[in-house]
N, C-alpha and C. Protein backbone atom coordinates (compact mmCIF):
# COMPACT_ATOMS: atom_id res chain seq x y z
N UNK A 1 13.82 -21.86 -7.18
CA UNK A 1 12.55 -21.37 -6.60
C UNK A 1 12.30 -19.94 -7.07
N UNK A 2 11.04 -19.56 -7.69
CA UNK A 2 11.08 -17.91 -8.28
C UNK A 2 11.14 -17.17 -7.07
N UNK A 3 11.30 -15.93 -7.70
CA UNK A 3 10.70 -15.35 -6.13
C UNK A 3 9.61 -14.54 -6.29
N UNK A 4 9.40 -13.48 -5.58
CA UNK A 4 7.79 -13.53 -5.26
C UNK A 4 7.51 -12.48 -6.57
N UNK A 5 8.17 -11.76 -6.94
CA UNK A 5 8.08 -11.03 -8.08
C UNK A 5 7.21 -11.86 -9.44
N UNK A 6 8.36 -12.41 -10.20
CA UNK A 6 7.88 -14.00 -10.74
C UNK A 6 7.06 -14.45 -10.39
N UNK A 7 6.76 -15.05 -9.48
CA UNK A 7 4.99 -15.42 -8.81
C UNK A 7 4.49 -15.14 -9.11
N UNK A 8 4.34 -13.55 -9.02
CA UNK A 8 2.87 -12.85 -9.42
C UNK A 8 2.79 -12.58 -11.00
N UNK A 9 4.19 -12.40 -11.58
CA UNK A 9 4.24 -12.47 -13.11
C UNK A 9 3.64 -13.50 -13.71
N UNK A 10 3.92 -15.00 -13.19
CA UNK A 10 3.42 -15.90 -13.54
C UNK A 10 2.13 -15.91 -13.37
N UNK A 11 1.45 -15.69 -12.42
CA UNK A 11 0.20 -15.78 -12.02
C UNK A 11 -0.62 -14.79 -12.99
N UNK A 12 -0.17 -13.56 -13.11
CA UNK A 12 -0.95 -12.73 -13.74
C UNK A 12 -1.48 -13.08 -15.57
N UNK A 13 0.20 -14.14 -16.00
CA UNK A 13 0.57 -14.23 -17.03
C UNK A 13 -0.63 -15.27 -17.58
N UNK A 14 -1.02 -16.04 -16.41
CA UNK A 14 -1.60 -16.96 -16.65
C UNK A 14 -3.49 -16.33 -16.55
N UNK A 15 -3.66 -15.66 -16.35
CA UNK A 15 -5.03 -15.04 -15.83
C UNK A 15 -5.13 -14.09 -17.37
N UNK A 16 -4.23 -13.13 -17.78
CA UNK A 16 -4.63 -12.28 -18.75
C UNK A 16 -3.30 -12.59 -20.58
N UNK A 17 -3.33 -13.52 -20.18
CA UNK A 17 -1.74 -13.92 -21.00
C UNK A 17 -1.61 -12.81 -22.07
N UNK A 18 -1.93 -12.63 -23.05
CA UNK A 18 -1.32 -11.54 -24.05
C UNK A 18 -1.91 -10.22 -23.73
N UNK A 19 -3.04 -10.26 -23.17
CA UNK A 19 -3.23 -8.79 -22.43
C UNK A 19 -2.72 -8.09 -21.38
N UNK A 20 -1.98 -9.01 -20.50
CA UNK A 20 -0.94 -8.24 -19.95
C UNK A 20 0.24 -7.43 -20.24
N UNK A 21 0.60 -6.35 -20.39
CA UNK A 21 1.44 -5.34 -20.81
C UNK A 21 2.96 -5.32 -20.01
N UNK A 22 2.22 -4.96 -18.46
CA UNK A 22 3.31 -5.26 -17.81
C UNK A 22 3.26 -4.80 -16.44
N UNK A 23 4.02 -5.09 -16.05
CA UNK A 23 4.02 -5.52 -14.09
C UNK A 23 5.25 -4.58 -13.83
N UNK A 24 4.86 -4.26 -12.55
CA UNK A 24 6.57 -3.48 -12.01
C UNK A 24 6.19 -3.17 -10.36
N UNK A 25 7.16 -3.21 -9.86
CA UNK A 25 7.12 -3.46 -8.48
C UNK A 25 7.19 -2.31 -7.40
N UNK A 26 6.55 -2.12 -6.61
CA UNK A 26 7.13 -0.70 -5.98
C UNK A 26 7.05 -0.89 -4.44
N UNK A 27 7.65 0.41 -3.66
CA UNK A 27 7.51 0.13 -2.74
C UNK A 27 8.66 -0.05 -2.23
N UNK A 28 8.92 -0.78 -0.87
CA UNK A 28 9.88 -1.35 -0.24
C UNK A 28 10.64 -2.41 -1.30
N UNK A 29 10.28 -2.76 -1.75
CA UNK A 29 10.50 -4.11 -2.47
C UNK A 29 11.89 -3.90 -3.65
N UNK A 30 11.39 -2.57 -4.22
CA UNK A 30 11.54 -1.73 -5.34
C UNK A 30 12.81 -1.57 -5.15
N UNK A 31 13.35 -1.10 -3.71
CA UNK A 31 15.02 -0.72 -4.18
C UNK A 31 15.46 -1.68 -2.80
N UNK A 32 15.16 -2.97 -2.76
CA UNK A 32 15.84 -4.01 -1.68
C UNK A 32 15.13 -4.76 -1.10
N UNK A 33 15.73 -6.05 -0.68
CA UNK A 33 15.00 -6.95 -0.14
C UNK A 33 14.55 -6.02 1.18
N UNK A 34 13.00 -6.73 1.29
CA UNK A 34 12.38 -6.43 2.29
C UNK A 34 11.91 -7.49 2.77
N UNK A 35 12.22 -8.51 3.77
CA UNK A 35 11.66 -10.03 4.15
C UNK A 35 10.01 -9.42 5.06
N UNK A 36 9.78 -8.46 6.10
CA UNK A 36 8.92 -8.32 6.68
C UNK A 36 7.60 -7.56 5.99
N UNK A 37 8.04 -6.94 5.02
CA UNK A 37 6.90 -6.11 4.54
C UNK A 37 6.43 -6.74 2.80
N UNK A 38 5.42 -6.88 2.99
CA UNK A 38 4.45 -7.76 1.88
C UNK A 38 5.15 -6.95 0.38
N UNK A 39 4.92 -7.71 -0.85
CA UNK A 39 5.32 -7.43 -1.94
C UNK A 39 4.52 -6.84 -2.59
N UNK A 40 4.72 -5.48 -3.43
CA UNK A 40 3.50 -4.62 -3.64
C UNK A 40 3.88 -4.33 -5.52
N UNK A 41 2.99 -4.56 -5.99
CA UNK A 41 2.82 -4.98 -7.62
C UNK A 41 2.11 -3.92 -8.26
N UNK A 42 1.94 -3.58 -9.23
CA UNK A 42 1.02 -2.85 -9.89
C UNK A 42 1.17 -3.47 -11.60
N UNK A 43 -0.11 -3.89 -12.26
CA UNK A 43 0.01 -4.29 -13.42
C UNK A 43 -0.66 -3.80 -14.38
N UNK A 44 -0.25 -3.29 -15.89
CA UNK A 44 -1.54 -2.98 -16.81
C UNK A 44 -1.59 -3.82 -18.04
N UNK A 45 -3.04 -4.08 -17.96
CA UNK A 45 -3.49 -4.52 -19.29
C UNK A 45 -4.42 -3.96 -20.16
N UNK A 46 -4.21 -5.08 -20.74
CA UNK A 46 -4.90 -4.43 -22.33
C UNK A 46 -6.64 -3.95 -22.16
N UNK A 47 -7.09 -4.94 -21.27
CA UNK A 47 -8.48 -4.82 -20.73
C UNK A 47 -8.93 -5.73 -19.51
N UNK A 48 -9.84 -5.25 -18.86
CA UNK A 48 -10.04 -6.03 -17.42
C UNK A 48 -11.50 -6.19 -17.43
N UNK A 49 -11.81 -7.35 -17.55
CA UNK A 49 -13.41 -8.28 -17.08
C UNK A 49 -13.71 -8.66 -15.75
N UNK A 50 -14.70 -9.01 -15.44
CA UNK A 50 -14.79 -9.50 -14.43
C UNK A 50 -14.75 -11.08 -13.83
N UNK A 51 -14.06 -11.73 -15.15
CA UNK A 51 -14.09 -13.05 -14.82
C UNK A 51 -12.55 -13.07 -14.77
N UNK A 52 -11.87 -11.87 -14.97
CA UNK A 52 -10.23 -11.74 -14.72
C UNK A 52 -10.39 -11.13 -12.97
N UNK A 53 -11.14 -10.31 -12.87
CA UNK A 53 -10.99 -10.42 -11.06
C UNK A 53 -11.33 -11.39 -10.66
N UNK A 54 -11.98 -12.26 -10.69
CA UNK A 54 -12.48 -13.76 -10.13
C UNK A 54 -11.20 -14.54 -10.30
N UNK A 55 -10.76 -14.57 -11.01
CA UNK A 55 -9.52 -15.45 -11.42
C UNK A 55 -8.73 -14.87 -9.95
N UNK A 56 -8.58 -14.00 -9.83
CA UNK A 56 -7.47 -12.88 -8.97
C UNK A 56 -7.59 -13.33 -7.50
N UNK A 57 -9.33 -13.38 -7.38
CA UNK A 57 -9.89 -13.54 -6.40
C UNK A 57 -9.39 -15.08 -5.82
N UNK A 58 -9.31 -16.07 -7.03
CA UNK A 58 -9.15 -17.27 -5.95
C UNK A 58 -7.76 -17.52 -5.70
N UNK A 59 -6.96 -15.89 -5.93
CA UNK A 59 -5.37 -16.62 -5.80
C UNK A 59 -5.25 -15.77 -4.58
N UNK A 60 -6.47 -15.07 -4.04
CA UNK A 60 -6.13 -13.71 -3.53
C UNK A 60 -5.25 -14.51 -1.91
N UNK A 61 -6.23 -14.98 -1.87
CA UNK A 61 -5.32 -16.24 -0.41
C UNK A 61 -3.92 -16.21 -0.08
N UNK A 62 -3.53 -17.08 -1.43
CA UNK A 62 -1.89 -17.82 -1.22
C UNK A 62 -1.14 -16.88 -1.63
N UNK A 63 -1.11 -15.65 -2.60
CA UNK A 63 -0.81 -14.51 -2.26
C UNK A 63 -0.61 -13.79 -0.94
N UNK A 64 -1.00 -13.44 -0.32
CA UNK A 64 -1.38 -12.85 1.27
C UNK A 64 -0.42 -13.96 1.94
N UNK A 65 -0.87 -15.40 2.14
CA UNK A 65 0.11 -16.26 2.86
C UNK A 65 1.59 -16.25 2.37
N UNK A 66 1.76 -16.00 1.46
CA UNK A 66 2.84 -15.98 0.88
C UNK A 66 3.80 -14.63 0.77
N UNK A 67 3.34 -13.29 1.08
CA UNK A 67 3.73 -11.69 1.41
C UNK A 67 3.58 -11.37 0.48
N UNK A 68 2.06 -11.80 -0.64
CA UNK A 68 2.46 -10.58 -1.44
C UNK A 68 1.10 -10.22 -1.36
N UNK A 69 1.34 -8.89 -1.58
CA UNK A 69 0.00 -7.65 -1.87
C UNK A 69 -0.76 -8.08 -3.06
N UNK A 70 -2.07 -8.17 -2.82
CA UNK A 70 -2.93 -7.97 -3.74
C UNK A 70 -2.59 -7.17 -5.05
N UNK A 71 -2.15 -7.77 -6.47
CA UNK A 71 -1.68 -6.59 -7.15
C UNK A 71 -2.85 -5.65 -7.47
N UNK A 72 -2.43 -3.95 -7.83
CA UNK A 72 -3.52 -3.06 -8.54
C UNK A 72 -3.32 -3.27 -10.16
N UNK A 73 -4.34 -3.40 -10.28
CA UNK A 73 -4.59 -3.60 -11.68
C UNK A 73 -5.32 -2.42 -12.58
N UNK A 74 -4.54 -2.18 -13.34
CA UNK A 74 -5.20 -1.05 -14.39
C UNK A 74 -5.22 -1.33 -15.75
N UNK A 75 -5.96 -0.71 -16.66
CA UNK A 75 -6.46 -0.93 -17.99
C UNK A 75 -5.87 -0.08 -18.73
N UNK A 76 -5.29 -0.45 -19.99
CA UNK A 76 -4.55 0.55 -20.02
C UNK A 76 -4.82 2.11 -21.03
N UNK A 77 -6.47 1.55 -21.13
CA UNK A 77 -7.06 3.42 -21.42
C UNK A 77 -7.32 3.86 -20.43
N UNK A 78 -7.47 3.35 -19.18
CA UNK A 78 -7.68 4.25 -17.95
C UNK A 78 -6.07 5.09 -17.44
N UNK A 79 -4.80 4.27 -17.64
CA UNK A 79 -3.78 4.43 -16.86
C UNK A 79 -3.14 5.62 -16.70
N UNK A 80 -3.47 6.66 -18.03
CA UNK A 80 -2.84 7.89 -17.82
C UNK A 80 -3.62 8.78 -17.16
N UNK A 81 -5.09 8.43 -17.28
CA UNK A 81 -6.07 9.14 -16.53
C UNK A 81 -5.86 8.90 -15.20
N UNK A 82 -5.19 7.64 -14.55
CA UNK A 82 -5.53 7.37 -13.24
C UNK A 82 -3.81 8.67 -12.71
N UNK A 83 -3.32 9.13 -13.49
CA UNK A 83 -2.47 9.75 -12.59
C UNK A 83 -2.84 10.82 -12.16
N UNK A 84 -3.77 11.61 -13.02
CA UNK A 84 -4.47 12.68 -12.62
C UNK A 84 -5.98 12.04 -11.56
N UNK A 85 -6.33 11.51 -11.31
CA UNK A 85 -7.42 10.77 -10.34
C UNK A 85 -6.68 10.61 -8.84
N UNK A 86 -5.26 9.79 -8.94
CA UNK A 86 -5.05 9.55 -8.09
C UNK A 86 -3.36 10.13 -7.64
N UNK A 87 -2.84 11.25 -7.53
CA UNK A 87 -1.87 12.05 -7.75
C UNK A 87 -0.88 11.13 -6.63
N UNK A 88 -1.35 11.42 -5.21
CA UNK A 88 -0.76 10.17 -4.34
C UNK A 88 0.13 9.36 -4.40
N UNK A 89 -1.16 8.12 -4.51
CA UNK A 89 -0.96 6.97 -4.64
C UNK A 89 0.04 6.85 -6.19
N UNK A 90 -0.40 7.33 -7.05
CA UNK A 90 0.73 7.25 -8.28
C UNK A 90 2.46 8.06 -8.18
N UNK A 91 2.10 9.23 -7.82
CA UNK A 91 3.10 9.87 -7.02
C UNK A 91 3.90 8.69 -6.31
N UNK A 92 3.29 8.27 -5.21
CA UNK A 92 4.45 7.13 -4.31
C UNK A 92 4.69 6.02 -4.79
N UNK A 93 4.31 5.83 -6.26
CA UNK A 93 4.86 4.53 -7.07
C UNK A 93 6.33 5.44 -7.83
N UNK A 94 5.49 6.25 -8.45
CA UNK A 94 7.02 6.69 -9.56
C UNK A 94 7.91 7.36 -8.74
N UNK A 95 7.72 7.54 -7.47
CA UNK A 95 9.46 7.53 -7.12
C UNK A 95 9.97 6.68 -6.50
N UNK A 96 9.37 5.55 -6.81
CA UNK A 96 10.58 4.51 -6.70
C UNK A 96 9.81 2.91 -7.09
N UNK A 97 10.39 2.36 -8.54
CA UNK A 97 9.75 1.47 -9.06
C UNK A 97 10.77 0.73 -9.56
N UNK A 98 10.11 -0.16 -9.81
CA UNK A 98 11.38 -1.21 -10.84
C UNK A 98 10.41 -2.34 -11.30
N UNK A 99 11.11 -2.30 -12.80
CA UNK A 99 10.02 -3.37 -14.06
C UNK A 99 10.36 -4.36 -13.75
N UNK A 100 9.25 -5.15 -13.93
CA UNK A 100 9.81 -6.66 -13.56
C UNK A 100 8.95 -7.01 -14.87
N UNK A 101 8.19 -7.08 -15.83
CA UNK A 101 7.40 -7.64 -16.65
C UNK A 101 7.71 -6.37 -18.16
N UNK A 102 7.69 -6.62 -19.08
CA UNK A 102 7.29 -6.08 -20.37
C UNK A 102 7.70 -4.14 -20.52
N UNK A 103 7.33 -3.06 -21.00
CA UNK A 103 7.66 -2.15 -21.07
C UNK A 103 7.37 -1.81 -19.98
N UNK A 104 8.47 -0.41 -19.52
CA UNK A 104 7.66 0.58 -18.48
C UNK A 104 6.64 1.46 -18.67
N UNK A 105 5.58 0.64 -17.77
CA UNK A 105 4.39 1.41 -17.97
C UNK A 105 4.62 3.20 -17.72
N UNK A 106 5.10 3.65 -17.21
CA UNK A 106 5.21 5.11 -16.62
C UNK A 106 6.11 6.04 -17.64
N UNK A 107 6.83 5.28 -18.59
CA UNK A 107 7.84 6.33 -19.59
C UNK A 107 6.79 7.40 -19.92
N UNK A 108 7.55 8.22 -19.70
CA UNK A 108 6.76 9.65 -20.43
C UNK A 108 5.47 10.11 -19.76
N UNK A 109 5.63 9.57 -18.69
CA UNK A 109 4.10 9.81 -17.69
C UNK A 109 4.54 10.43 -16.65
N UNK A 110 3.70 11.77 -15.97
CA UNK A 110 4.53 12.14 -14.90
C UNK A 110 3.36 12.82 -13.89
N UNK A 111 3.12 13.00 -12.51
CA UNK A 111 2.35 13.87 -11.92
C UNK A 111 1.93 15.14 -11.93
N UNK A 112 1.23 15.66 -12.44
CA UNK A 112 1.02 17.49 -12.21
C UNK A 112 1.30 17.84 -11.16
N UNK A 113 2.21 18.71 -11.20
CA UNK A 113 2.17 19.89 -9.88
C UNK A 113 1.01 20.08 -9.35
N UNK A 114 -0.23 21.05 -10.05
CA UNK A 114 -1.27 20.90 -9.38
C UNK A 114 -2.09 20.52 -9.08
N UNK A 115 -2.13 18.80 -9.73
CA UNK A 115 -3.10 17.78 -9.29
C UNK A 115 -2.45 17.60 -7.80
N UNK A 116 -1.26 16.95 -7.66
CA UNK A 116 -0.29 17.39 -6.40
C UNK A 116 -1.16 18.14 -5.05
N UNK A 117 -0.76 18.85 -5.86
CA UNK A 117 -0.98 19.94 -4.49
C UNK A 117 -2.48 20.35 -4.43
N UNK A 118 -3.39 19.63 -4.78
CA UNK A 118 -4.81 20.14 -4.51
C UNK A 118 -5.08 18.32 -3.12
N UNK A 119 -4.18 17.48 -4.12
CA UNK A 119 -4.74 16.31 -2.77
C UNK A 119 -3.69 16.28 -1.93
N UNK A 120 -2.72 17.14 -2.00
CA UNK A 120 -1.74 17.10 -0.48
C UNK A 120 -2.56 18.03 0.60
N UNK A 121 -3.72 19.15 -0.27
CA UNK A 121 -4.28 19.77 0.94
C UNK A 121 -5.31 19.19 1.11
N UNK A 122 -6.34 18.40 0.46
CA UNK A 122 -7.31 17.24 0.83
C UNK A 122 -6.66 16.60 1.84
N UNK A 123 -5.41 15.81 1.91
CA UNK A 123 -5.11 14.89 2.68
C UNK A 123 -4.65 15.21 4.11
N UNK A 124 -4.00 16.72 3.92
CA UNK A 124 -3.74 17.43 5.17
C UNK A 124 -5.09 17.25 5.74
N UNK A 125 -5.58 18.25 4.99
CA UNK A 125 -7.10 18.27 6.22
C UNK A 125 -7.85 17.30 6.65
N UNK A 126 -7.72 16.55 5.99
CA UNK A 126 -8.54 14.89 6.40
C UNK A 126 -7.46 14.69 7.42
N UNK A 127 -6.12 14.56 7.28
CA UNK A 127 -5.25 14.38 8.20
C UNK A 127 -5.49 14.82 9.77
N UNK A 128 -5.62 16.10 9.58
CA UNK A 128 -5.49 17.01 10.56
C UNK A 128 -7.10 16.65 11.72
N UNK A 129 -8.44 16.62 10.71
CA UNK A 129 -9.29 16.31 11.26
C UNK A 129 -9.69 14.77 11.99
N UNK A 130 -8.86 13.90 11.57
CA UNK A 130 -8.79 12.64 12.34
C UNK A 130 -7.32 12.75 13.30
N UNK A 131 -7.29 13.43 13.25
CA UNK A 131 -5.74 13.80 14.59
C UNK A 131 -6.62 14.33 15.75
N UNK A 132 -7.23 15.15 15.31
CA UNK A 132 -8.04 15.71 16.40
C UNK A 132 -8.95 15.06 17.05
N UNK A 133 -9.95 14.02 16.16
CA UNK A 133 -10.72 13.27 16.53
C UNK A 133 -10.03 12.47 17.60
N UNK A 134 -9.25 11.79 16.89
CA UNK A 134 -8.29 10.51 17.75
C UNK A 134 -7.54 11.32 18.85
N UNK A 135 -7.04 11.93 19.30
CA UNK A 135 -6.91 12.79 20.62
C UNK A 135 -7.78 13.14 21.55
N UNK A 136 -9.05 13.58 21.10
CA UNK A 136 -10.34 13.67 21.95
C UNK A 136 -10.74 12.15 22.48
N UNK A 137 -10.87 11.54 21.55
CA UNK A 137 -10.64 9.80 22.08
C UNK A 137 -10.12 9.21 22.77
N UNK A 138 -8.82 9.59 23.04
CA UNK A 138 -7.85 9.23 24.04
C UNK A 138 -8.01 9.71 25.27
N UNK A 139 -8.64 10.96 25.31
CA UNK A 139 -9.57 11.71 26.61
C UNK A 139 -7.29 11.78 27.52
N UNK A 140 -6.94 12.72 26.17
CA UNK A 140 -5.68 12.74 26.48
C UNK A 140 -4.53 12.47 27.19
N UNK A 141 -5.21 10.94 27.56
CA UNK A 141 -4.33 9.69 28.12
C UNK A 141 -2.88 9.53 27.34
N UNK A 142 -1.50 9.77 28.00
CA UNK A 142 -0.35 9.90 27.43
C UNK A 142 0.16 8.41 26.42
N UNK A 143 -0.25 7.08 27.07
CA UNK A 143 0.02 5.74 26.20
C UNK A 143 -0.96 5.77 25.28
N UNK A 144 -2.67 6.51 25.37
CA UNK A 144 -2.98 5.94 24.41
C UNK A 144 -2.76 7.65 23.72
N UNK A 145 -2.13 8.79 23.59
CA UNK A 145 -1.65 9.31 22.66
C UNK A 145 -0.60 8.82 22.16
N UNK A 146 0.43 8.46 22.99
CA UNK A 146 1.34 7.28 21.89
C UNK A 146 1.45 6.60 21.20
N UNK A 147 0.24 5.87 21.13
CA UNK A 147 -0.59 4.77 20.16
C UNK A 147 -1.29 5.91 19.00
N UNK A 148 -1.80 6.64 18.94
CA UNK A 148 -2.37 7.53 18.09
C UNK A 148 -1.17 7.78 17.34
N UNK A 149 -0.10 8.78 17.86
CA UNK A 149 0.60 8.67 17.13
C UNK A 149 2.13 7.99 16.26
N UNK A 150 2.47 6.86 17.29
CA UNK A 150 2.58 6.10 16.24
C UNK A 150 1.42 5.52 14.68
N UNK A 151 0.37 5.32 14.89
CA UNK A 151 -0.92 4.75 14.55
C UNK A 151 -0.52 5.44 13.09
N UNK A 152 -0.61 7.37 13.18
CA UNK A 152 -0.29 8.50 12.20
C UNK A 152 0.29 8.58 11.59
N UNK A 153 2.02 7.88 11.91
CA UNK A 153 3.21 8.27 11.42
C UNK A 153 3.19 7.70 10.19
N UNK A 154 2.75 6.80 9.38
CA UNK A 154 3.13 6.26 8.38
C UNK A 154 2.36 7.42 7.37
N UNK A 155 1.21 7.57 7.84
CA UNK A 155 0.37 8.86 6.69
C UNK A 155 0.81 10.02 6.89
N UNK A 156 1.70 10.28 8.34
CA UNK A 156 2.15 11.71 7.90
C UNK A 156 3.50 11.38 7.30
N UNK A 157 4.14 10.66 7.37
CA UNK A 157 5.17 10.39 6.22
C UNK A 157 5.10 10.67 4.56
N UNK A 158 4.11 9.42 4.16
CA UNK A 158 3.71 9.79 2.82
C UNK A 158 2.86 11.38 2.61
N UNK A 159 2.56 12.08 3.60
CA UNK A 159 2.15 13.37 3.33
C UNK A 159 3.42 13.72 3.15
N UNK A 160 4.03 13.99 3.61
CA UNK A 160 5.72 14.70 3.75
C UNK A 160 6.37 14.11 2.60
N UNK A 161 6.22 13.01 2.12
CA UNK A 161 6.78 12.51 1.07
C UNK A 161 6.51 13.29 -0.12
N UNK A 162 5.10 13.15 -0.47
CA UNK A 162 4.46 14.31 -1.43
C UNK A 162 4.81 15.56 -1.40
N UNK A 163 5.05 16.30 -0.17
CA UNK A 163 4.70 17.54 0.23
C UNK A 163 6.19 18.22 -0.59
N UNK A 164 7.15 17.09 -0.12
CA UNK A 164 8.83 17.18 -0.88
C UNK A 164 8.79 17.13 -2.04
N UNK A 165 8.27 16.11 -2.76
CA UNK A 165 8.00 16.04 -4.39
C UNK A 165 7.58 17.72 -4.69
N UNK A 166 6.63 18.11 -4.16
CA UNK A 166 6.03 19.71 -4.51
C UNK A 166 7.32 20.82 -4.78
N UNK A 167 7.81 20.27 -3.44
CA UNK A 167 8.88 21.18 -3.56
C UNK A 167 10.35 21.16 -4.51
N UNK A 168 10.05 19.59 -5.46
CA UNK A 168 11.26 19.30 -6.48
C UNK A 168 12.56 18.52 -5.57
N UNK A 169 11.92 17.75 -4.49
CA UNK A 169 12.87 17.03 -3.64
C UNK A 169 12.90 15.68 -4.47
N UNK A 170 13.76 15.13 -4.51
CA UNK A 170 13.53 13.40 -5.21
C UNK A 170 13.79 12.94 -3.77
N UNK A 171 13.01 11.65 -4.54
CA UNK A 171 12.65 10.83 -3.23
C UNK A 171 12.97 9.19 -3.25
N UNK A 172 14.00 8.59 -3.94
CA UNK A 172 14.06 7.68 -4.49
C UNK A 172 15.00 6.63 -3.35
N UNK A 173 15.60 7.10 -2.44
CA UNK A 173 16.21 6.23 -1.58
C UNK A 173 15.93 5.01 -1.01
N UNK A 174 16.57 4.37 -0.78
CA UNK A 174 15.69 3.28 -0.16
C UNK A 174 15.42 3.36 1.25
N UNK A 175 15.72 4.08 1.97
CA UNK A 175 15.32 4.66 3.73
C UNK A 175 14.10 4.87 3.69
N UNK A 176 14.01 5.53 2.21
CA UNK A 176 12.64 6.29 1.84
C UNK A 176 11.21 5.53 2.23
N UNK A 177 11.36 4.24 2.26
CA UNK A 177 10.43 3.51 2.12
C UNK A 177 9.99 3.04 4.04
N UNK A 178 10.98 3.13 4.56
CA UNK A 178 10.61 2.92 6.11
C UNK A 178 10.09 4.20 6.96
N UNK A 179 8.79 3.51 7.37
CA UNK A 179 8.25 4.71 8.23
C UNK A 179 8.81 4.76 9.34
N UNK A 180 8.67 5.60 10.41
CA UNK A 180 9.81 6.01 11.43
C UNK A 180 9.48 4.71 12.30
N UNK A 181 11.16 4.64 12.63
CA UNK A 181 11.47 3.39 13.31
C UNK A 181 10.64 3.19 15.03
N UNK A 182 10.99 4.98 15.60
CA UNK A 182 10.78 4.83 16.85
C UNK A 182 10.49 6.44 16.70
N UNK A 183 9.77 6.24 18.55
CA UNK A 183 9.43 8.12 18.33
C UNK A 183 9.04 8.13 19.84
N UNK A 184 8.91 9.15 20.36
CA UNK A 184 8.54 9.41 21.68
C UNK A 184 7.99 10.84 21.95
N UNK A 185 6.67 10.78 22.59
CA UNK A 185 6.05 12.38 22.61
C UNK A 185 7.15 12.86 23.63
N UNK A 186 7.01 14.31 23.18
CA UNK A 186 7.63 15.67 24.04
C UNK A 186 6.47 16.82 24.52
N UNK A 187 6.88 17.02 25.40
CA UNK A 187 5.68 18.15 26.02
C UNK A 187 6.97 19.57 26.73
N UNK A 188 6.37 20.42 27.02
CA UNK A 188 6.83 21.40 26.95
C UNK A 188 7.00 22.15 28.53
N UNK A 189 7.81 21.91 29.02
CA UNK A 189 7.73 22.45 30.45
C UNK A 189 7.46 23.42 30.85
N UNK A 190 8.09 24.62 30.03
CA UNK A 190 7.96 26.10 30.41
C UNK A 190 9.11 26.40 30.10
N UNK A 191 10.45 25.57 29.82
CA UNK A 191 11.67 26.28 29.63
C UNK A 191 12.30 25.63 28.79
N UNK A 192 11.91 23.99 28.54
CA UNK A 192 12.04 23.00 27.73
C UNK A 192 11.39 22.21 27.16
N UNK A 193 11.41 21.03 26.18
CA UNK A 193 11.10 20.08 25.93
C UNK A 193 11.25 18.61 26.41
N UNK A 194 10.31 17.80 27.14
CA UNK A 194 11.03 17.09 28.02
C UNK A 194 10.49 15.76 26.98
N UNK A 195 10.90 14.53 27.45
CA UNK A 195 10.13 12.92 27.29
C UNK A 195 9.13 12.79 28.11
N UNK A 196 8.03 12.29 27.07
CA UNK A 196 6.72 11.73 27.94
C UNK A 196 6.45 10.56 27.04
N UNK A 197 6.20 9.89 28.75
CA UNK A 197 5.18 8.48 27.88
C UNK A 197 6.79 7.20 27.27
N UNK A 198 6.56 6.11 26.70
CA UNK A 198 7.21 4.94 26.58
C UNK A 198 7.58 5.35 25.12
N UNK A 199 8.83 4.95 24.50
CA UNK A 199 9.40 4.81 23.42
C UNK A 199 9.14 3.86 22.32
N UNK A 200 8.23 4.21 21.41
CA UNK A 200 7.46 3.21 20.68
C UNK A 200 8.35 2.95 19.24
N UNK A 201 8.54 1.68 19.46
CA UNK A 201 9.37 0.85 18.35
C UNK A 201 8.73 0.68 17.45
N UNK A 202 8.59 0.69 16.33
CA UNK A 202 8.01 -0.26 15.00
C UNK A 202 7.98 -1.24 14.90
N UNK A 203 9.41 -2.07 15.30
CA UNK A 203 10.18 -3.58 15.15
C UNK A 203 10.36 -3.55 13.91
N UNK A 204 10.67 -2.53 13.12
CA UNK A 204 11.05 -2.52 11.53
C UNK A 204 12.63 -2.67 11.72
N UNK A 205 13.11 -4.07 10.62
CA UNK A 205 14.44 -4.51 10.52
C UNK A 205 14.65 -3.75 9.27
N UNK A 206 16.43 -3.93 8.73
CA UNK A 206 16.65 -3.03 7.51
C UNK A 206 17.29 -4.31 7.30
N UNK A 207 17.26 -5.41 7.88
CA UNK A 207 18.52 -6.93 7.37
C UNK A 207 18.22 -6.91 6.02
């Protein structure tokens, strides 16, 4: 039986056959089985039509039923451009990937420092301004601030993830990939830090 990697190799293989370059996997996936969290792909080819997203489109289904992510697809005169476009999202692929199809797309490709750090402070502040929003919302009800911030934790993670890259941290572990398991607000007494509010689980397994 392939597994889901293969799947999508096959699938893709069959949609763009010699224009596909190559596939590689990232994510959770990337450095260990992950049974609960969907399979996340990224592929480039030689060129992308729109009767190759249609193709994509009618697998997009049994994909999804099956855990895997919609792959991203790139072209591959766009691909070096997209690292400077999208510093991020490319950022949280190359530290931590693994080829599953044809050359590595990423040899010799790497993030700018200051593409970096112009969308880690975009993302802060977008961050920061829907923190605030979503707190005023809660009309600072303690369960549903708990829900807010669990809700947060995964984007302030990958902020922090980036924020480490800036600073020349590698980030390649495989822990790396789980957002926080559990968390519980603290409020401030006057002399301490106490527990408030219920202890919110993820239900994220590491089996």
């Amino acid at each position: 039986m392939p597994t889901l990697a293969e799947t999508v190799v096959a699938d893709l293989r069959a949609i763009f056959a010699l224009r596909l370059n190559a596939v590689v996997v990232y994510g959770r996936h990337a450095v260990g089985p992950a049974p609960n969290a969907p399979l996340h792909t990224l592929a480039r080819v030689t060129e992308l039509a729109m009767a190759d997203l249609e193709a994509c489109a009618r697998r997009a289904r049994t994909w999804q039923k099956n855990g895997i992510a919609v792959p991203l697809l790139v072209a591959r005169d766009e691909f070096s451009r997209a690292l400077d476009a999208f510093p991020l999202e490319f950022g949280a692929i190359l530290a931590g990937y693994r080829v599953v199809y044809g050359p590595d797309p990423f040899e010799g490709l790497s993030v700018q420092a200051a593409d970096l750090r112009r969308a880690c402070e975009v993302e802060a502040r977008g961050f920061l301004l829907h923190l605030r929003e979503g707190f005023i919302e809660s009309e600072g009800e303690p369960s549903a601030v708990s829900r807010l911030v669990a809700a947060s934790a995964p984007a302030l993670r990958a902020l922090l993830v980036n924020l480490a890259a800036l600073d020349g941290m590698s980030n390649t572990s495989p822990s790396d990939y789980y957002p926080l398991e559990q968390l519980q607000l603290v409020r401030f007494s006057g002399e301490r830090y106490e527990p408030m509010g219920p202890v919110i689980d993820g239900g994220i397994s590491k089996a």
